[in-house]
PDB file of N, CA and C in Angstrom:
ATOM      1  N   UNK A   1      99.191  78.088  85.065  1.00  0.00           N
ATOM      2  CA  UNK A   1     100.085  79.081  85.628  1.00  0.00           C
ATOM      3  C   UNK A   1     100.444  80.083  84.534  1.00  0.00           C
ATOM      4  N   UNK A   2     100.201  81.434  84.757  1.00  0.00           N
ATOM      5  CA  UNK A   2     100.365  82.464  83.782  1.00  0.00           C
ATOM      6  C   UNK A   2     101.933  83.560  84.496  1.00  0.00           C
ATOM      7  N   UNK A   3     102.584  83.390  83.288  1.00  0.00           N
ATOM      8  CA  UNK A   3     104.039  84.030  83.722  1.00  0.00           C
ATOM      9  C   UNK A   3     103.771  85.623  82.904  1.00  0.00           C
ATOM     10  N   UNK A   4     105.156  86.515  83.336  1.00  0.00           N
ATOM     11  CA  UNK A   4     105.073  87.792  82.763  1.00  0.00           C
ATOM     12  C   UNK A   4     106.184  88.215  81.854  1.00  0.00           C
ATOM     13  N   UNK A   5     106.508  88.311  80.653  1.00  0.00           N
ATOM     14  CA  UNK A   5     107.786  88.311  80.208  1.00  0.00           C
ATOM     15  C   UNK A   5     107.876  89.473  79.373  1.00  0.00           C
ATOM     16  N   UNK A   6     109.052  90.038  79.325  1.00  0.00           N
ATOM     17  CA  UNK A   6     109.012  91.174  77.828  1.00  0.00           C
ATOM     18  C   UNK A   6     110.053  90.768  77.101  1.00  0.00           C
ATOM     19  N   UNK A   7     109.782  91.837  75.937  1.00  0.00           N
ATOM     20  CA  UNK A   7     110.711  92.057  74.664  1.00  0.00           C
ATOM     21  C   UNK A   7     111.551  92.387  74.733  1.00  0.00           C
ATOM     22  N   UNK A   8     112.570  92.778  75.252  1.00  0.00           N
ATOM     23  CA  UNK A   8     113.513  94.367  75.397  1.00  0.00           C
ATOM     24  C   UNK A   8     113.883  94.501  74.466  1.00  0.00           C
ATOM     25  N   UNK A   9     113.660  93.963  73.052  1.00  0.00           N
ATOM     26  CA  UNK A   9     114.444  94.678  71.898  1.00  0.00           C
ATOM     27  C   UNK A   9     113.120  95.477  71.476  1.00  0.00           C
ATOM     28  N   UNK A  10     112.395  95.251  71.988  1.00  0.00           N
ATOM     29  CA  UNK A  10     110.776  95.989  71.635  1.00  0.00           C
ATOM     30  C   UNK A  10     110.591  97.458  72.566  1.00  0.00           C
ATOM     31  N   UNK A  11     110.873  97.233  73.200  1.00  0.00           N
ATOM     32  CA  UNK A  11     110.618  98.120  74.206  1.00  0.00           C
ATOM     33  C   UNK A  11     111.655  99.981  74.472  1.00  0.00           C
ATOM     34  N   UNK A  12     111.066 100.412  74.155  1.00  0.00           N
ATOM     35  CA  UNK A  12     111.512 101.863  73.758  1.00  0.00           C
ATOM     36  C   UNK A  12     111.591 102.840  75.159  1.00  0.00           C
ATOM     37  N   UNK A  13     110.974 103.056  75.993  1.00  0.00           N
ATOM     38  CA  UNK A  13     111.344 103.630  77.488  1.00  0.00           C
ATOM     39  C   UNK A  13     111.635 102.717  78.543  1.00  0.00           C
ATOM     40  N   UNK A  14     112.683 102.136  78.903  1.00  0.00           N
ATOM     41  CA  UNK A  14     112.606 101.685  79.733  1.00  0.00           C
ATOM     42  C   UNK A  14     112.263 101.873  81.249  1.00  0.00           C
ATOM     43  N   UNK A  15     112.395 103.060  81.756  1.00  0.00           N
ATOM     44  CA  UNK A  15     111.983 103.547  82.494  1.00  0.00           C
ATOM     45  C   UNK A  15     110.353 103.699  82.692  1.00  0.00           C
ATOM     46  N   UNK A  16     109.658 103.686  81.713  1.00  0.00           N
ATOM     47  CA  UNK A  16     108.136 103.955  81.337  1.00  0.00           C
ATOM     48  C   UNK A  16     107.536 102.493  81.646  1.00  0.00           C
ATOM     49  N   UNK A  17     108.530 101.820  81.443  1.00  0.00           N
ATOM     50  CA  UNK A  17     107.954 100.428  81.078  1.00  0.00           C
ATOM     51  C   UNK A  17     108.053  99.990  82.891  1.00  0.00           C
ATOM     52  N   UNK A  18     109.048 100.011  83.305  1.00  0.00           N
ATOM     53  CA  UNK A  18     109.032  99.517  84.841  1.00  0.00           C
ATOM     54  C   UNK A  18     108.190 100.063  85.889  1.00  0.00           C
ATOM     55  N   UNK A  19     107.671 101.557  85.524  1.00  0.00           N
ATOM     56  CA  UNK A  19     107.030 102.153  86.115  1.00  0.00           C
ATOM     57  C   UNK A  19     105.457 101.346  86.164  1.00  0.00           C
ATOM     58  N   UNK A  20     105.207 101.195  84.475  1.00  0.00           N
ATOM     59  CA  UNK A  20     103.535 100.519  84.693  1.00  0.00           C
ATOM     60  C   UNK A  20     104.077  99.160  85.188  1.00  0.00           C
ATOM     61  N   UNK A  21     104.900  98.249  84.632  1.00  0.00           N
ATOM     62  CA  UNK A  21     105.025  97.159  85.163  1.00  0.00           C
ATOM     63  C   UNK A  21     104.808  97.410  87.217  1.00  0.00           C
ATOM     64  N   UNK A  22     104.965  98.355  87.800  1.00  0.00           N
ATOM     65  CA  UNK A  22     105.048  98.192  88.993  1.00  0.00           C
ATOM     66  C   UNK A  22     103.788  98.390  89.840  1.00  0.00           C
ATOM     67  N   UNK A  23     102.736  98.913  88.524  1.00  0.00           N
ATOM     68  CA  UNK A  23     101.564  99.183  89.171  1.00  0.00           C
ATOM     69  C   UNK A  23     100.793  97.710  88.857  1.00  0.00           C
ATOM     70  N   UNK A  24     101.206  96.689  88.249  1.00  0.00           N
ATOM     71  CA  UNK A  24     100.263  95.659  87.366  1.00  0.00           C
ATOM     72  C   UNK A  24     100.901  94.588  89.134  1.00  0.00           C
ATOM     73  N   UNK A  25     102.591  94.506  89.471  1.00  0.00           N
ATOM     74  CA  UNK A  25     103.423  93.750  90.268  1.00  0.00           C
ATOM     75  C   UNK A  25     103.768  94.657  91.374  1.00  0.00           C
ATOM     76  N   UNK A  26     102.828  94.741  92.433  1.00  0.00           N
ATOM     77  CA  UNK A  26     103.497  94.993  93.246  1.00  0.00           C
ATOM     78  C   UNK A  26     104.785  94.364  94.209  1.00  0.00           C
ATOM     79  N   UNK A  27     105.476  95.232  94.351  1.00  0.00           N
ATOM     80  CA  UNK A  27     106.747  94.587  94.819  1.00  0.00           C
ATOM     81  C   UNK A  27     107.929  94.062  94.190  1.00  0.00           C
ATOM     82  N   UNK A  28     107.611  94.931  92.697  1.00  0.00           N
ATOM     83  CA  UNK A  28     108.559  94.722  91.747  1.00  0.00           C
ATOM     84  C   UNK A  28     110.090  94.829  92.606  1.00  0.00           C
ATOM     85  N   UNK A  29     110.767  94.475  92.140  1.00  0.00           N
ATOM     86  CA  UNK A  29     112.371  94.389  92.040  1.00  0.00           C
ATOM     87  C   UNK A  29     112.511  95.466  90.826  1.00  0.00           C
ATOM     88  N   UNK A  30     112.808  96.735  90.694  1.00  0.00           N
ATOM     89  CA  UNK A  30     113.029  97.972  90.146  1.00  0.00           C
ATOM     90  C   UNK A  30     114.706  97.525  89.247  1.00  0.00           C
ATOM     91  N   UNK A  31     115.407  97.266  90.231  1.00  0.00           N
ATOM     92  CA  UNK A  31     116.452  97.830  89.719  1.00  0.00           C
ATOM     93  C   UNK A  31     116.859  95.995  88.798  1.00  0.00           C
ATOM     94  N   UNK A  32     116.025  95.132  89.276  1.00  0.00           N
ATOM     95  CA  UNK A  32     116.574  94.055  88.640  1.00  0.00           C
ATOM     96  C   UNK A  32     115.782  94.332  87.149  1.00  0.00           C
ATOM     97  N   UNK A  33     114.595  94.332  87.387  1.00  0.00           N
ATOM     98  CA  UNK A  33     113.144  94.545  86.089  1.00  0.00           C
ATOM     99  C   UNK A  33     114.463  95.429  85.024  1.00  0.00           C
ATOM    100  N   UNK A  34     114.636  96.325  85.684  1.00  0.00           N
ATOM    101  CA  UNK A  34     115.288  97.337  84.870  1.00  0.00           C
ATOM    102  C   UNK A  34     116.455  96.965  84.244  1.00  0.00           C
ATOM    103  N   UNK A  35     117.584  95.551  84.309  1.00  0.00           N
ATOM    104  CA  UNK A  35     118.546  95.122  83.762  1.00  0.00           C
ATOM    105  C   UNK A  35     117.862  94.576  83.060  1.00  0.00           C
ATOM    106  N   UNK A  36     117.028  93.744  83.021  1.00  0.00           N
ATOM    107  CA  UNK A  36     116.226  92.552  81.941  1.00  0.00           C
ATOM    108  C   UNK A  36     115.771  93.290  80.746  1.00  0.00           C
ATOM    109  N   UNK A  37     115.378  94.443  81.283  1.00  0.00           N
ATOM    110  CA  UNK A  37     114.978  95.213  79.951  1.00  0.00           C
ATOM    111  C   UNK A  37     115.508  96.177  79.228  1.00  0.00           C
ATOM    112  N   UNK A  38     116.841  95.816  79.536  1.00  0.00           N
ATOM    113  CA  UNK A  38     118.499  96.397  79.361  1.00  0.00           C
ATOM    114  C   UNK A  38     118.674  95.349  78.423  1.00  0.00           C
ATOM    115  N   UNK A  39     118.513  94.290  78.419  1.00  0.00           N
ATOM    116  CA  UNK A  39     118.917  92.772  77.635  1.00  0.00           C
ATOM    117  C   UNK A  39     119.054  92.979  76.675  1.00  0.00           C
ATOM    118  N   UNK A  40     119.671  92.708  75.744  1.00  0.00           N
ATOM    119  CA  UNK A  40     120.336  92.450  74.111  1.00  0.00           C
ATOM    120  C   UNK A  40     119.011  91.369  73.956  1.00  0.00           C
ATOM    121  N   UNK A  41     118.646  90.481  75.018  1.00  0.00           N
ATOM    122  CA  UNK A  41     117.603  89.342  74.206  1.00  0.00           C
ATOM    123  C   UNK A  41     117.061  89.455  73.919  1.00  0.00           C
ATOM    124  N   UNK A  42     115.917  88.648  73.046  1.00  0.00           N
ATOM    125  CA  UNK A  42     114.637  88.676  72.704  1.00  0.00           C
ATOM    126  C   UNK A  42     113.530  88.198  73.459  1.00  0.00           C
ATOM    127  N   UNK A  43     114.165  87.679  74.277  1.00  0.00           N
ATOM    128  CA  UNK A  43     113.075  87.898  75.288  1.00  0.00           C
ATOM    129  C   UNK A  43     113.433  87.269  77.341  1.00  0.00           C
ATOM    130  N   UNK A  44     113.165  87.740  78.205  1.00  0.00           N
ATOM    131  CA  UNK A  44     113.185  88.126  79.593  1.00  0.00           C
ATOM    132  C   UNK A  44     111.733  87.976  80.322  1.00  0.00           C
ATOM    133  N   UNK A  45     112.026  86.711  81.089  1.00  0.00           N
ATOM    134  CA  UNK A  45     110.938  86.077  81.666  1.00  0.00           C
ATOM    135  C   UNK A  45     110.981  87.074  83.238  1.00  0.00           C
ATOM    136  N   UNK A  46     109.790  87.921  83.203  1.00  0.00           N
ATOM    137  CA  UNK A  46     110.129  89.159  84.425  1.00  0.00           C
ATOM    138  C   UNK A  46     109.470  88.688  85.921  1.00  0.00           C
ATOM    139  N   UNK A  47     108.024  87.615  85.951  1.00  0.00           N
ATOM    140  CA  UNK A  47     107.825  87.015  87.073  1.00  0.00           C
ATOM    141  C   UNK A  47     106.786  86.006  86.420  1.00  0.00           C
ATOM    142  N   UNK A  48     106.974  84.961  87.554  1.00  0.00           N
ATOM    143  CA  UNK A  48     106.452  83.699  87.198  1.00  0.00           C
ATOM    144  C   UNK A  48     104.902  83.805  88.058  1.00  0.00           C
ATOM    145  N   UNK A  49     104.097  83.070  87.565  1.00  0.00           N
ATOM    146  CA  UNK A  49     102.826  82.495  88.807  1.00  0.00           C
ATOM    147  C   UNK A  49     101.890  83.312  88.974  1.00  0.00           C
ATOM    148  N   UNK A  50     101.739  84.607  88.284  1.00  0.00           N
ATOM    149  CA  UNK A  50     100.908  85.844  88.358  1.00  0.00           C
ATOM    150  C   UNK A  50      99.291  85.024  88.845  1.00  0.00           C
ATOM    151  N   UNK A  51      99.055  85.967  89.381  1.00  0.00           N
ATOM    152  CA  UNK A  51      97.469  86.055  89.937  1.00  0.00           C
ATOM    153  C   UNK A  51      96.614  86.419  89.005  1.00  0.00           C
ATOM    154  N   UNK A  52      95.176  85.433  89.215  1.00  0.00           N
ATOM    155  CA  UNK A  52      94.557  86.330  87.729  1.00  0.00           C
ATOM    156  C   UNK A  52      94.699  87.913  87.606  1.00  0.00           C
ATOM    157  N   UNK A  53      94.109  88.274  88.677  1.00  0.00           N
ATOM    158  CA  UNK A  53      94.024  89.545  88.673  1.00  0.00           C
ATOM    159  C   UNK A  53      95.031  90.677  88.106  1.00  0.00           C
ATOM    160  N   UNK A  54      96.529  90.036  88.487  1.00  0.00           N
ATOM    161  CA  UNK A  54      97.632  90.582  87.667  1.00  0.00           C
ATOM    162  C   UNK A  54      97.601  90.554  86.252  1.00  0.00           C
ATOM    163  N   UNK A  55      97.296  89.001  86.018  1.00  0.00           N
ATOM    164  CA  UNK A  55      96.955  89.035  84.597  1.00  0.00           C
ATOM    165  C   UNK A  55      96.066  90.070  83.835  1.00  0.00           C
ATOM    166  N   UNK A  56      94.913  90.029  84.120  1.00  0.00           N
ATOM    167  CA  UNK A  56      94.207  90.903  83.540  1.00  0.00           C
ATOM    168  C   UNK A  56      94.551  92.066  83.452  1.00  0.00           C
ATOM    169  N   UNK A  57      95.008  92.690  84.776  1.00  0.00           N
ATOM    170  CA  UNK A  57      95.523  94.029  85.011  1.00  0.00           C
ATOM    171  C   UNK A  57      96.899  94.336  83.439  1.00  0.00           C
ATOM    172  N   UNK A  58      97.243  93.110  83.940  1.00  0.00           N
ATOM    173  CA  UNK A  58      98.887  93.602  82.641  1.00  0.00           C
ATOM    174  C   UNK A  58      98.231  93.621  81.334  1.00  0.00           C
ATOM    175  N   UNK A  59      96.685  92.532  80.947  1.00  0.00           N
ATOM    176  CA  UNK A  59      96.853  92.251  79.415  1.00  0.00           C
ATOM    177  C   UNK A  59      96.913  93.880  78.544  1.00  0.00           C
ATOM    178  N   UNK A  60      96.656  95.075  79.330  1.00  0.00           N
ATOM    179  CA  UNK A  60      96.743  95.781  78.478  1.00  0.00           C
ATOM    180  C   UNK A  60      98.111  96.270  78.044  1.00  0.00           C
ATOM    181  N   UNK A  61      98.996  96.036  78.617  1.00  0.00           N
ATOM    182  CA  UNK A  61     100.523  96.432  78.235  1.00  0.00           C
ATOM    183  C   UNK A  61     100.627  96.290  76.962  1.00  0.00           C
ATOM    184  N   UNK A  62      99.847  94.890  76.440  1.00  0.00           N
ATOM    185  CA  UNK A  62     100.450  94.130  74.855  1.00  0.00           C
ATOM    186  C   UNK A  62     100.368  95.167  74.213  1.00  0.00           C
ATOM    187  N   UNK A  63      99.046  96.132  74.082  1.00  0.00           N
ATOM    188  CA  UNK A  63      98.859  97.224  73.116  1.00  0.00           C
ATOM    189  C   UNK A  63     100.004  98.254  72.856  1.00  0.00           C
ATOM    190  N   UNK A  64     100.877  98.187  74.242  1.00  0.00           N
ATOM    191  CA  UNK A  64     101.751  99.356  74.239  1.00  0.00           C
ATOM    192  C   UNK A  64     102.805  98.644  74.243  1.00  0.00           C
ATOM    193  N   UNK A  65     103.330  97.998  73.379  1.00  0.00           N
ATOM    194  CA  UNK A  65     104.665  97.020  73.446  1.00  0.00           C
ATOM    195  C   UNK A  65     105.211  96.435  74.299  1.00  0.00           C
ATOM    196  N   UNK A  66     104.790  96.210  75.340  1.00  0.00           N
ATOM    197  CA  UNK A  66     104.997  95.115  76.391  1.00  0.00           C
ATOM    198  C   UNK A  66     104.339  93.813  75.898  1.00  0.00           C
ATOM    199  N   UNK A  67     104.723  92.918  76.819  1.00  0.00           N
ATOM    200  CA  UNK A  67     103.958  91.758  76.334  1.00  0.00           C
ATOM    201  C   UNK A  67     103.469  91.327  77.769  1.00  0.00           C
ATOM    202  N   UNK A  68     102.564  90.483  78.087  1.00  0.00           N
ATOM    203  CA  UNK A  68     101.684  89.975  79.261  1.00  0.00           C
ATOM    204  C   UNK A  68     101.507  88.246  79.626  1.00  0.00           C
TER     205      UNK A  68
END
């Protein structure tokens, strides 16, 4: 089982970031995605159980400071 999580102390647009996240997850939760990556934490588990296909689709985020 492959989960999806980010950085938010990493992460520099948040807005930029929910946007691709929504093309990798359809059916994102916008306005929740968007508190998590509001977080003071180091890290925010954003959805569980991904499909390969999601997977693959996200691994390119890592390059751009997301994580997958």
């Amino acid at each position: 089982m492959v989960s999806l999580y980010a950085e938010p102390r990493e992460i520099v647009d948040i807005d930029e970031a929910v946007e691709k996240l929504s093309t990798v997850i359809k059916g994102i939760d916008w306005a929740d995605t968007y508190k998590k990556l509001q977080s003071k934490s180091a890290c925010q588990w954003l959805r569980r159980r991904l499909t390969p296909r999601q997977q693959a689709d996200g691994l390119w985020m890592r390059e751009e400071g997301s994580e997958a």
